[in-house]
N, C-alpha and C. Protein backbone atom coordinates (compact mmCIF):
# COMPACT_ATOMS: atom_id res chain seq x y z
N UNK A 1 -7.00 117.27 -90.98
CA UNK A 1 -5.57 117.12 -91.18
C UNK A 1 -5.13 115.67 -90.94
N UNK A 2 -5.95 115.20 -90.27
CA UNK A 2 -5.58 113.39 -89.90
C UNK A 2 -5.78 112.36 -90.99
N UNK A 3 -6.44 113.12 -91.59
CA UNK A 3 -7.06 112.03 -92.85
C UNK A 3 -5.85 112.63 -93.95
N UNK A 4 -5.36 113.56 -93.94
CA UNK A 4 -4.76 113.88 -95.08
C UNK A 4 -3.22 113.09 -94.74
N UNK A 5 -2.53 112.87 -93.22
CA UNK A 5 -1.38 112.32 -92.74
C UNK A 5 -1.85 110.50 -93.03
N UNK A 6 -3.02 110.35 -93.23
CA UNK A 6 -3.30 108.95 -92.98
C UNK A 6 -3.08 108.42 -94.92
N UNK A 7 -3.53 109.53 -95.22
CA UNK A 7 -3.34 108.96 -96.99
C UNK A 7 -1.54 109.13 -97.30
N UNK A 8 -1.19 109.92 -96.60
CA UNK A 8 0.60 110.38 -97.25
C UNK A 8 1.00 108.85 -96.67
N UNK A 9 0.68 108.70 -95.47
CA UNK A 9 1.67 107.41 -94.84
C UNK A 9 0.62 106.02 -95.50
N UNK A 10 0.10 105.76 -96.31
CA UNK A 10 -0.53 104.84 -96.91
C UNK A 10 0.05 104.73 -98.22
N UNK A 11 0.30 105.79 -98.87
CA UNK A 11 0.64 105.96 -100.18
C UNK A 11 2.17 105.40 -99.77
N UNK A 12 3.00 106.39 -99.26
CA UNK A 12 4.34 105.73 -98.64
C UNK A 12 4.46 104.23 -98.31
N UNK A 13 3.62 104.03 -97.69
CA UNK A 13 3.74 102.18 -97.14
C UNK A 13 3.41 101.84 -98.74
N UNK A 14 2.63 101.50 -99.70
CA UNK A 14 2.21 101.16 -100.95
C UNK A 14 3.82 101.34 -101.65
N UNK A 15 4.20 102.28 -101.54
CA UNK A 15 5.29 102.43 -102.52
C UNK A 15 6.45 101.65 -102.13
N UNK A 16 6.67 101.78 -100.77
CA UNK A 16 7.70 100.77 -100.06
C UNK A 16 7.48 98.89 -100.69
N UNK A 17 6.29 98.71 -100.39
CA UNK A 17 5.71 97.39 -100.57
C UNK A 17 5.94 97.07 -102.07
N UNK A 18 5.69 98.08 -102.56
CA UNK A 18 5.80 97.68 -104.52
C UNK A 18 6.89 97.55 -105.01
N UNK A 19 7.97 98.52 -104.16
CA UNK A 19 9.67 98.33 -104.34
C UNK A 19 10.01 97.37 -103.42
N UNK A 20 9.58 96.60 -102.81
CA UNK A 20 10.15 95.37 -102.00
C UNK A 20 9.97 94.34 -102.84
N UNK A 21 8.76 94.30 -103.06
CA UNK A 21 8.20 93.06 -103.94
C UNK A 21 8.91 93.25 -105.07
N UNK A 22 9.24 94.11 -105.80
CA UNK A 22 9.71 94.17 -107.50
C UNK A 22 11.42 93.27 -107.06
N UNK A 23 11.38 93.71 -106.14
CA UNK A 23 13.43 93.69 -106.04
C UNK A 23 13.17 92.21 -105.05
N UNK A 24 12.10 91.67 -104.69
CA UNK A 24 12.06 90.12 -104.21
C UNK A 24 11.80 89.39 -105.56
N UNK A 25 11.99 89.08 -106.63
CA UNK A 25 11.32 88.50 -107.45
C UNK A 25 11.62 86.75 -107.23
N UNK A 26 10.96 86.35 -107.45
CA UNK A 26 10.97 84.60 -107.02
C UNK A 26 11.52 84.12 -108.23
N UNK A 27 12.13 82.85 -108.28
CA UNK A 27 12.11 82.16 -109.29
C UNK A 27 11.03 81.33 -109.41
N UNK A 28 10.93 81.09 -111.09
CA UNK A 28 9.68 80.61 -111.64
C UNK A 28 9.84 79.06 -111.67
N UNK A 29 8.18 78.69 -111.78
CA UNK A 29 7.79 77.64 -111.51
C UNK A 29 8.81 76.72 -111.86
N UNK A 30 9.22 75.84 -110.81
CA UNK A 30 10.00 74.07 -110.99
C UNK A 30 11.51 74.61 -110.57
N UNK A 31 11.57 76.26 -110.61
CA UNK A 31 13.30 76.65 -110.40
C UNK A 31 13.64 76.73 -108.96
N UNK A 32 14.58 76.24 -108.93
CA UNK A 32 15.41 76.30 -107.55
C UNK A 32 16.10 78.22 -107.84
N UNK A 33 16.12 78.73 -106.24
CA UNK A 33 17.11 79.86 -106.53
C UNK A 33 18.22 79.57 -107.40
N UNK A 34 18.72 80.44 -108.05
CA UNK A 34 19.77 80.09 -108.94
C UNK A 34 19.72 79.81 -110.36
N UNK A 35 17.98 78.71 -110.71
CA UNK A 35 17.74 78.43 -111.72
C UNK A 35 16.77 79.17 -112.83
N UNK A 36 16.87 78.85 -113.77
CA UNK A 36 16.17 80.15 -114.68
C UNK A 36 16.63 81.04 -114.86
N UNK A 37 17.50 81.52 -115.00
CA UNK A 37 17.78 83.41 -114.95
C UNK A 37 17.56 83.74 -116.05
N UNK A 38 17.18 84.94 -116.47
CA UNK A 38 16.87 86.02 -117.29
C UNK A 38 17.70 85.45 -118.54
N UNK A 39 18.75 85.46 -118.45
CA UNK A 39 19.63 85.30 -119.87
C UNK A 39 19.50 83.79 -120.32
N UNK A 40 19.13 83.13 -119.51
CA UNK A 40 18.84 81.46 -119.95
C UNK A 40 17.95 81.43 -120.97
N UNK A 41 17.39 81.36 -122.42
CA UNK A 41 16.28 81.79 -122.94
C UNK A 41 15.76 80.38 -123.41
N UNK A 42 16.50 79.23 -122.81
CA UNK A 42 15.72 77.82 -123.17
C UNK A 42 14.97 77.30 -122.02
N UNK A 43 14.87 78.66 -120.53
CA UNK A 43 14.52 77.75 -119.32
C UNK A 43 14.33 76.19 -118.90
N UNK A 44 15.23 75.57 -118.94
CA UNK A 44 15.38 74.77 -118.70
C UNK A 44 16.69 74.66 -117.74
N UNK A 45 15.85 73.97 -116.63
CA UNK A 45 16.70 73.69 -115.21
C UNK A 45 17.62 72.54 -114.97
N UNK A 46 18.50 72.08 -114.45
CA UNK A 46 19.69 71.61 -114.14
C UNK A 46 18.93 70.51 -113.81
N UNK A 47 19.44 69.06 -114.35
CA UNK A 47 18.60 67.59 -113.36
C UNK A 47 19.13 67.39 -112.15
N UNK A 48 17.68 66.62 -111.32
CA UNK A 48 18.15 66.59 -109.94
C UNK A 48 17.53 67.44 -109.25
N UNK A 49 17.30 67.13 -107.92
CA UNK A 49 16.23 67.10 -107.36
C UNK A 49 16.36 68.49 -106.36
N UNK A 50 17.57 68.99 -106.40
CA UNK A 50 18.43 70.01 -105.97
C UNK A 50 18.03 71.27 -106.82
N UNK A 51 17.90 71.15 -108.10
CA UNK A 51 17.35 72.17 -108.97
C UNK A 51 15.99 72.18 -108.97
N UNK A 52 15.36 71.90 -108.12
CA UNK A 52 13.95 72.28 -108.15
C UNK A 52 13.77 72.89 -107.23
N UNK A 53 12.80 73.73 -107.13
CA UNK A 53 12.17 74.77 -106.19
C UNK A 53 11.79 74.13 -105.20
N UNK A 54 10.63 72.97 -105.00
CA UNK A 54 10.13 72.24 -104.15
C UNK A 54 10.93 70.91 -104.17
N UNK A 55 11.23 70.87 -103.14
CA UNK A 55 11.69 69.67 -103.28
C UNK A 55 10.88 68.11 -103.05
N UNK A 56 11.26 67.00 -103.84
CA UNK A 56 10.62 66.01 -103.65
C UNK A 56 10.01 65.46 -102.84
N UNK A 57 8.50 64.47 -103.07
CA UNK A 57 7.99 64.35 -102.09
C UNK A 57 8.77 63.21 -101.31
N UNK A 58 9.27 62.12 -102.24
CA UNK A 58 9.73 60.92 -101.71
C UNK A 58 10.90 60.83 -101.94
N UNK A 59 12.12 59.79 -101.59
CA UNK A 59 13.09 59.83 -102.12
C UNK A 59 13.46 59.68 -103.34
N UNK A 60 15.05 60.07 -104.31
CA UNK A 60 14.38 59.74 -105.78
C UNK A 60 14.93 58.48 -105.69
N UNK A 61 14.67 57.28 -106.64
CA UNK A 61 15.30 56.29 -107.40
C UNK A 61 16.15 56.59 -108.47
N UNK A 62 17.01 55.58 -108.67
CA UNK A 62 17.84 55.72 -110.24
C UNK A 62 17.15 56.21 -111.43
N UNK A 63 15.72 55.19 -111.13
CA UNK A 63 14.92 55.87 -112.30
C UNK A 63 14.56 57.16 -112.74
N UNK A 64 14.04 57.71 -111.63
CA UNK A 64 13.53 59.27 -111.24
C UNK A 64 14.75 60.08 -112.00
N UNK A 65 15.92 59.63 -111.14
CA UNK A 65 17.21 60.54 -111.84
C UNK A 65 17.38 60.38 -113.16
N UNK A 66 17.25 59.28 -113.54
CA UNK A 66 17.56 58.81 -114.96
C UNK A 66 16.90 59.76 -116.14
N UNK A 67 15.22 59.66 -115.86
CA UNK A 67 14.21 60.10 -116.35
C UNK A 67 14.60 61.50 -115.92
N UNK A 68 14.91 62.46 -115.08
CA UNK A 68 14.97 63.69 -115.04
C UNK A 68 16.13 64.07 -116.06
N UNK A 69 17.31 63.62 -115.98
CA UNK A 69 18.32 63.78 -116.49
C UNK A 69 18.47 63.85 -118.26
N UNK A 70 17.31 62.93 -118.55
CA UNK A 70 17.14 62.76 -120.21
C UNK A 70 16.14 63.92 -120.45
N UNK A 71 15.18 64.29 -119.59
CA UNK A 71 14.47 65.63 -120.11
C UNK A 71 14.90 66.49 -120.67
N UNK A 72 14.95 67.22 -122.05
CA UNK A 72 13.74 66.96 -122.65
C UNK A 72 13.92 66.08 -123.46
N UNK A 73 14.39 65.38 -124.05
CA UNK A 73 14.96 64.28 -125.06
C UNK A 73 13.60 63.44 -125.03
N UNK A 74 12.54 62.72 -126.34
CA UNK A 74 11.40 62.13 -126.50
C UNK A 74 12.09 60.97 -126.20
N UNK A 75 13.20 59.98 -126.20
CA UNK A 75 13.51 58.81 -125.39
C UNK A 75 14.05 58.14 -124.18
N UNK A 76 13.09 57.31 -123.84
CA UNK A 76 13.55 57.03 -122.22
C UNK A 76 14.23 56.48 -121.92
N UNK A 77 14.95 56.82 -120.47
CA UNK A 77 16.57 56.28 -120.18
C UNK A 77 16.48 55.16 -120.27
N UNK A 78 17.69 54.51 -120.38
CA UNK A 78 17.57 52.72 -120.31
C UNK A 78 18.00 51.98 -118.90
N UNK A 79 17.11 53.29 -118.51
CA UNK A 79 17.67 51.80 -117.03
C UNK A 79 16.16 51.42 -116.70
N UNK A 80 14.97 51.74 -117.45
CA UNK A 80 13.57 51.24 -117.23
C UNK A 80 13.71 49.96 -118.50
């Protein structure tokens, strides 16, 4: 009978864990909470260093901002 209470409360913990995790969902790679959502269908995140998930390693420069801010556009800002 112990083995049969040990599978009910295993199965239970499993199901708890699978409905925690589904209803934690993270935002995806480079998104800050907030960024990406479901209805966005060009994913593409807000410039600035604030809209990213991780934040920077170093401080940014004008450039950094500059260059984030023109993404995706193939020409580079003119302050390089």
């Amino acid at each position: 009978m112990g083995i049969v209470r040990l599978g009910i409360f295993a199965a239970l913990g499993a199901f708890v864990y699978k409905s925690w995790q589904k209803s934690r969902r993270a935002a995806p790679a480079a998104f800050a909470d907030g960024q990406g959502e479901p209805g966005n269908q060009t994913q593409v995140r807000d410039a600035g260093p604030e809209a990213m998930r991780d934040g920077p390693r170093r401080p940014w420069t004008r450039e950094d901002e500059a260059s984030d801010e023109s993404f995706p556009a193939s020409d580079p800002p003119a302050t390089y």
